[in-house]
N, C-alpha and C. Protein backbone atom coordinates (compact mmCIF):
# COMPACT_ATOMS: atom_id res chain seq x y z
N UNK A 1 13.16 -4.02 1.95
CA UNK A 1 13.43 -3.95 3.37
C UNK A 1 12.23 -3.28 4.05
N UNK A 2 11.69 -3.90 5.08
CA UNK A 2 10.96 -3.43 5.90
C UNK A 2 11.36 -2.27 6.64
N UNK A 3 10.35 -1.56 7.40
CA UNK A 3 10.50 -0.75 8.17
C UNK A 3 11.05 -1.10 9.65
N UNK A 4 11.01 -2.36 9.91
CA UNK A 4 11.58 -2.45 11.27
C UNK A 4 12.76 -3.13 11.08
N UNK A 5 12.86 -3.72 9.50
CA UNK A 5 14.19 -4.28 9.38
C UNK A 5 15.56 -3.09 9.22
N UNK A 6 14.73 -2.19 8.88
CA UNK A 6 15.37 -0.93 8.62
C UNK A 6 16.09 -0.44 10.36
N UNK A 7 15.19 -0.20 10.99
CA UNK A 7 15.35 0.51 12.18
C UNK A 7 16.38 -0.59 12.99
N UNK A 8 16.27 -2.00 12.60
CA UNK A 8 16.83 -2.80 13.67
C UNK A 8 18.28 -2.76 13.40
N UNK A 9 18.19 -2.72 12.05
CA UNK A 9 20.15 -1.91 11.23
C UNK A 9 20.71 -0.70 12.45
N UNK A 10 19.73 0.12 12.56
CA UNK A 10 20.21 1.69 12.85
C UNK A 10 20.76 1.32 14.24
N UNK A 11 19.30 0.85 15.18
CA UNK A 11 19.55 1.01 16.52
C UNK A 11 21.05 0.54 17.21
N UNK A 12 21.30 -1.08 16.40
CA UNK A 12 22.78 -0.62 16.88
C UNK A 12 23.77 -0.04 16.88
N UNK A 13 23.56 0.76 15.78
CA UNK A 13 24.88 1.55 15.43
C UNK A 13 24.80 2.64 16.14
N UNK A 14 24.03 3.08 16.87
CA UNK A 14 23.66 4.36 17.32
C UNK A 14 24.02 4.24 19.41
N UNK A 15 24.75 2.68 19.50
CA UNK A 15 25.19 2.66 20.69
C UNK A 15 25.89 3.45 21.36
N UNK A 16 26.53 4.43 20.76
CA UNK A 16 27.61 5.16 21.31
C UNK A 16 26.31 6.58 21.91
N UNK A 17 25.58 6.70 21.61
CA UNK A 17 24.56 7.62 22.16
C UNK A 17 23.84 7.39 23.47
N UNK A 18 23.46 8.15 24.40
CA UNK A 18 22.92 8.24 25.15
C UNK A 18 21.52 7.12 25.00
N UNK A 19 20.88 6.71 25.70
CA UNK A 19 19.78 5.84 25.66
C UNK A 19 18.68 6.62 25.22
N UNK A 20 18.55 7.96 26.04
CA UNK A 20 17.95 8.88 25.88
C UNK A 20 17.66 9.37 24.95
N UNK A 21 18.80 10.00 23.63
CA UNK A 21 18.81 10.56 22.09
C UNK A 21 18.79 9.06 21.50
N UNK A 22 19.63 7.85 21.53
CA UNK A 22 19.05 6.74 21.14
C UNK A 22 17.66 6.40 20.71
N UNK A 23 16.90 6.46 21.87
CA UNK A 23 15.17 6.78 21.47
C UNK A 23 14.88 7.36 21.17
N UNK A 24 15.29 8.83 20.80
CA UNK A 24 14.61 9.51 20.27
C UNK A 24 14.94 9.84 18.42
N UNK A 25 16.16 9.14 18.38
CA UNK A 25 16.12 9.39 17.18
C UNK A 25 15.44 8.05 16.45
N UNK A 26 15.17 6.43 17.28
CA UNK A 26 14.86 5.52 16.79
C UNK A 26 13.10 5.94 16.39
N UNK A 27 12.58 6.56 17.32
CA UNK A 27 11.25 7.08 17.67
C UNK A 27 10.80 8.23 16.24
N UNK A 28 11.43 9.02 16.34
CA UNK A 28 11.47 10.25 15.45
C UNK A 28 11.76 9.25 13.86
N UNK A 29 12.49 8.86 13.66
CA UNK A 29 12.72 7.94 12.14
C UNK A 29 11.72 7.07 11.95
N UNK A 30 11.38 6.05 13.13
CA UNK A 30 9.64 5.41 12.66
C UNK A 30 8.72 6.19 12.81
N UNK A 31 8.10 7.12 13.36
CA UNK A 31 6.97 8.03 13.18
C UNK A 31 7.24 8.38 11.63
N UNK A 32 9.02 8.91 11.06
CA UNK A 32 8.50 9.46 9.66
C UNK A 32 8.66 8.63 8.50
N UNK A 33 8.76 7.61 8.79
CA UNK A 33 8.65 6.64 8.33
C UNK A 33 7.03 5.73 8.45
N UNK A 34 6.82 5.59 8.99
CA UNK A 34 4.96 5.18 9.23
C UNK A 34 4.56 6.20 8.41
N UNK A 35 4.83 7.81 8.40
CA UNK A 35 3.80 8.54 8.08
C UNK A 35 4.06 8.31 6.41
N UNK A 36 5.44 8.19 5.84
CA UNK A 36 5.20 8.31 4.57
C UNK A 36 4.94 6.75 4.11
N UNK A 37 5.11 5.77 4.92
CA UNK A 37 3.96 4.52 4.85
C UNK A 37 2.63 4.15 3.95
N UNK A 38 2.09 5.71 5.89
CA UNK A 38 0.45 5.76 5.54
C UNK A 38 -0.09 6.29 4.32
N UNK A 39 1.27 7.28 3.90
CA UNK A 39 0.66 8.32 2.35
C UNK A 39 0.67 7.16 1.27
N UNK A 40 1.71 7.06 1.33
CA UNK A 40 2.35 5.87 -0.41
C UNK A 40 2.18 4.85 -0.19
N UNK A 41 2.47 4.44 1.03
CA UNK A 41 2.46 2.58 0.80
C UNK A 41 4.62 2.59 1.07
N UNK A 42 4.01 1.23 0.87
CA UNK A 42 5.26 0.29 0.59
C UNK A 42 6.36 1.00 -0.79
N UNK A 43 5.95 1.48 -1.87
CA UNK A 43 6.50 1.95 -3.15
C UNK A 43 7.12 3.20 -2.27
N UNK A 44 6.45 4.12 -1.35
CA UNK A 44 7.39 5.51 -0.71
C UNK A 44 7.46 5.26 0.06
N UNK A 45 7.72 4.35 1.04
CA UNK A 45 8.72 3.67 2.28
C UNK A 45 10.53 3.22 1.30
N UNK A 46 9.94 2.51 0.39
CA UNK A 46 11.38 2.27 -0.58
C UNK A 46 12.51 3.43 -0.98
N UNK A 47 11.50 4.21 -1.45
CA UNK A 47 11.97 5.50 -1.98
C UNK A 47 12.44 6.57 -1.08
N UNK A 48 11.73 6.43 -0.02
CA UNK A 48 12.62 7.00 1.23
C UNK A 48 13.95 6.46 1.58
N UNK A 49 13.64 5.03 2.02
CA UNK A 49 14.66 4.01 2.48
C UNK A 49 15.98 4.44 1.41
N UNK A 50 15.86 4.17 0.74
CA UNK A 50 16.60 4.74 -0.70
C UNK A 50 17.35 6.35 -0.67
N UNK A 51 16.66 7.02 -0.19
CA UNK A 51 17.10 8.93 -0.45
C UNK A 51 18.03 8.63 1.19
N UNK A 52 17.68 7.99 2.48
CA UNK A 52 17.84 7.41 3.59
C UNK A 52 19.91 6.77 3.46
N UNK A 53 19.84 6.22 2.34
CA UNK A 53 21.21 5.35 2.69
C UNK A 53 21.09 4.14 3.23
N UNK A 54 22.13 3.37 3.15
CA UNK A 54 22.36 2.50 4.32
C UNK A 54 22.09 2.46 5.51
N UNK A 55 20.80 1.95 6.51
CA UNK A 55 20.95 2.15 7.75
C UNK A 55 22.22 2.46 8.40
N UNK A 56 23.18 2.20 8.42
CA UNK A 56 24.60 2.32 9.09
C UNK A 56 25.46 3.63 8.68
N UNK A 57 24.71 4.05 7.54
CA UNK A 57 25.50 5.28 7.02
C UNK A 57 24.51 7.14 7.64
N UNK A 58 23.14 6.12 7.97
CA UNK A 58 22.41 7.00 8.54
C UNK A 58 22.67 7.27 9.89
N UNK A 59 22.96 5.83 10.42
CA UNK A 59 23.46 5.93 12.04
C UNK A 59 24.81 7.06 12.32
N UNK A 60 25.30 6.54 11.87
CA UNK A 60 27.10 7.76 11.62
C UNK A 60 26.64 9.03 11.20
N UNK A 61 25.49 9.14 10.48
CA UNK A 61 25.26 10.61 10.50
C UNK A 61 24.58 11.66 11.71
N UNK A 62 23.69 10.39 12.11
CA UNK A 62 23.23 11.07 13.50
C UNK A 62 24.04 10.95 14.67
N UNK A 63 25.05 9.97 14.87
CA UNK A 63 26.30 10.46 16.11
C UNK A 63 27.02 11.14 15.81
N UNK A 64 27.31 11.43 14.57
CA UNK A 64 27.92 12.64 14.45
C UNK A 64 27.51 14.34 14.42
N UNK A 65 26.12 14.15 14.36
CA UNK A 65 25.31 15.34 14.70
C UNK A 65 25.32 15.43 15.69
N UNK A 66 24.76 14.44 16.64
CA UNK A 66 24.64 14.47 18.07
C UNK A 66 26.19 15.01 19.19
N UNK A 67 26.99 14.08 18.43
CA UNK A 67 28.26 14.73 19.19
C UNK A 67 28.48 15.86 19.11
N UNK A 68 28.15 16.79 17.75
CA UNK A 68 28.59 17.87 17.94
C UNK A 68 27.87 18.83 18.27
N UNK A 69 26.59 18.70 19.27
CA UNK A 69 25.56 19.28 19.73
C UNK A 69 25.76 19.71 21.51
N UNK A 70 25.90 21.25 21.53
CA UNK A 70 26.81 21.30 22.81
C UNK A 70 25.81 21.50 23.70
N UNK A 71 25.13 21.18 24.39
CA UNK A 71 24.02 21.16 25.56
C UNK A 71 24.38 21.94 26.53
N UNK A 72 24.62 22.61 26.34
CA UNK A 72 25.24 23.85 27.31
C UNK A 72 24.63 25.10 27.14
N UNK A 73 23.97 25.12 26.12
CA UNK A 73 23.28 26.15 25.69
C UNK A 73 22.32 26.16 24.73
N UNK A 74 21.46 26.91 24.46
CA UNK A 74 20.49 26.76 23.92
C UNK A 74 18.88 27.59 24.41
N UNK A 75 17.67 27.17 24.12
CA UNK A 75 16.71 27.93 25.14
C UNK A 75 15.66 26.51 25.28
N UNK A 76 14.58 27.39 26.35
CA UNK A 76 13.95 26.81 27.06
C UNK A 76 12.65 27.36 26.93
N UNK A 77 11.73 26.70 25.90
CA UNK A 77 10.29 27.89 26.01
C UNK A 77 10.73 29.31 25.77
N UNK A 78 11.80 29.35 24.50
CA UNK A 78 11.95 30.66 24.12
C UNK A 78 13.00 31.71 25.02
N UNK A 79 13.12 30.95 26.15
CA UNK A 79 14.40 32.06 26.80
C UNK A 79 15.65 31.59 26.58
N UNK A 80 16.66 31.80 26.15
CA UNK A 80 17.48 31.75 26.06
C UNK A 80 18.65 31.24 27.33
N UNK A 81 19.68 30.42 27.26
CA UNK A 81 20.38 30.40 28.25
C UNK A 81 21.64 29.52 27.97
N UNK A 82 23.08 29.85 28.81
CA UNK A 82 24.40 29.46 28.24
C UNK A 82 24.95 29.20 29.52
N UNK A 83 25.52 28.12 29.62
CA UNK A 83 25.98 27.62 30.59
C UNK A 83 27.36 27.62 30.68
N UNK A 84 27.61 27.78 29.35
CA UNK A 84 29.69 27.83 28.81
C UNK A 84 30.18 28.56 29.53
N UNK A 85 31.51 27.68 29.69
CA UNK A 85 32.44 28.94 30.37
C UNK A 85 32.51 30.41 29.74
N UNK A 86 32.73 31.24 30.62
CA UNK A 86 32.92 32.55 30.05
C UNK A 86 34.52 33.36 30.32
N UNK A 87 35.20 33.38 29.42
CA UNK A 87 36.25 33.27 29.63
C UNK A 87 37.05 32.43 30.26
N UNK A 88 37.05 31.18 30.35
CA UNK A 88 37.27 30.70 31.21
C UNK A 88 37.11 30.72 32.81
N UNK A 89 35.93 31.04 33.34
CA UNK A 89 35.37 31.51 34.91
C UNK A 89 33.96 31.44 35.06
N UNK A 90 34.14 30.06 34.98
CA UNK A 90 32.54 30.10 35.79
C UNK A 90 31.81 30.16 34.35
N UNK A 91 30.35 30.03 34.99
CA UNK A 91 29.54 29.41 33.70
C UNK A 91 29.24 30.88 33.28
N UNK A 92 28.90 30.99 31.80
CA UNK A 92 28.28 32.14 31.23
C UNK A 92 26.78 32.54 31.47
N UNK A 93 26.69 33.95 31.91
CA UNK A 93 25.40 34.27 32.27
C UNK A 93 24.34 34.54 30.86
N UNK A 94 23.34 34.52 30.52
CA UNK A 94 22.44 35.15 29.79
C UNK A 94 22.40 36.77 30.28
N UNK A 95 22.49 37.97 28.65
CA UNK A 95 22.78 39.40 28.87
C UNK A 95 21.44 39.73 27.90
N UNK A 96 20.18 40.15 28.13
CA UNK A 96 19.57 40.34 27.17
C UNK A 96 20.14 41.79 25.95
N UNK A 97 20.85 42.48 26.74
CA UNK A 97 21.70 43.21 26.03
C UNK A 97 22.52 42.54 24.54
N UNK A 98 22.56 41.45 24.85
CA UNK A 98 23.81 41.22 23.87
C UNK A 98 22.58 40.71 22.58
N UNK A 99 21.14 40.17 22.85
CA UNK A 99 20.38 40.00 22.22
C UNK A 99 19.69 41.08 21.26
N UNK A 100 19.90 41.06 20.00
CA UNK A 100 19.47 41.89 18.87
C UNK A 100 18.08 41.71 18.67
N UNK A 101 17.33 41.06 18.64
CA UNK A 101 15.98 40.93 18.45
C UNK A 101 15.40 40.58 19.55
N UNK A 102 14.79 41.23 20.41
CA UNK A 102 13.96 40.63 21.71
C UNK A 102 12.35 40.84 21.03
């Protein structure tokens, strides 16, 4: 299996995603895929493809990562920030207090 025969498996399964993470995970899998290409060849494109799964079993692994990825929080260039409710009221502020390692 080729490398784009590979990717053309994934991309549909990965419909339930945003267009946005869609590309980026189609994007991110051929870059590492080209790169171990450029090292091995065709023999470690296989052997990837292989450690990889089923395109379709790879797709279900990344909507299911993705779903459970809460965008509400997270940082930005290292600052930190949470958008979650906080107690139920209103979005949660960032406390550098509550941060152990600054």
């Amino acid at each position: 299996m080729t490398i784009q025969d590979y990717l053309d498996r994934v991309g549909p399964q990965l419909a339930s995603l945003s267009s946005r993470d869609r590309a980026l995970v189609l994007a991110d899998l051929r870059d590492q895929l080209l790169e171990v290409s450029s090292d091995g060849g065709d023999a470690a494109v296989g052997r990837m493809l292989a450690e990889l799964g089923e395109p379709e079993d790879l797709a279900a692994r990344y909507v299911e990562a993705l779903r459970d990825t809460d965008r509400r929080h997270g940082d930005v260039l290292g600052v930190p920030y949470d958008l979650r409710p906080a107690g139920g009221a209103g979005p949660g502020l960032w406390n550098a207090a509550e941060i152990s390692a600054l």
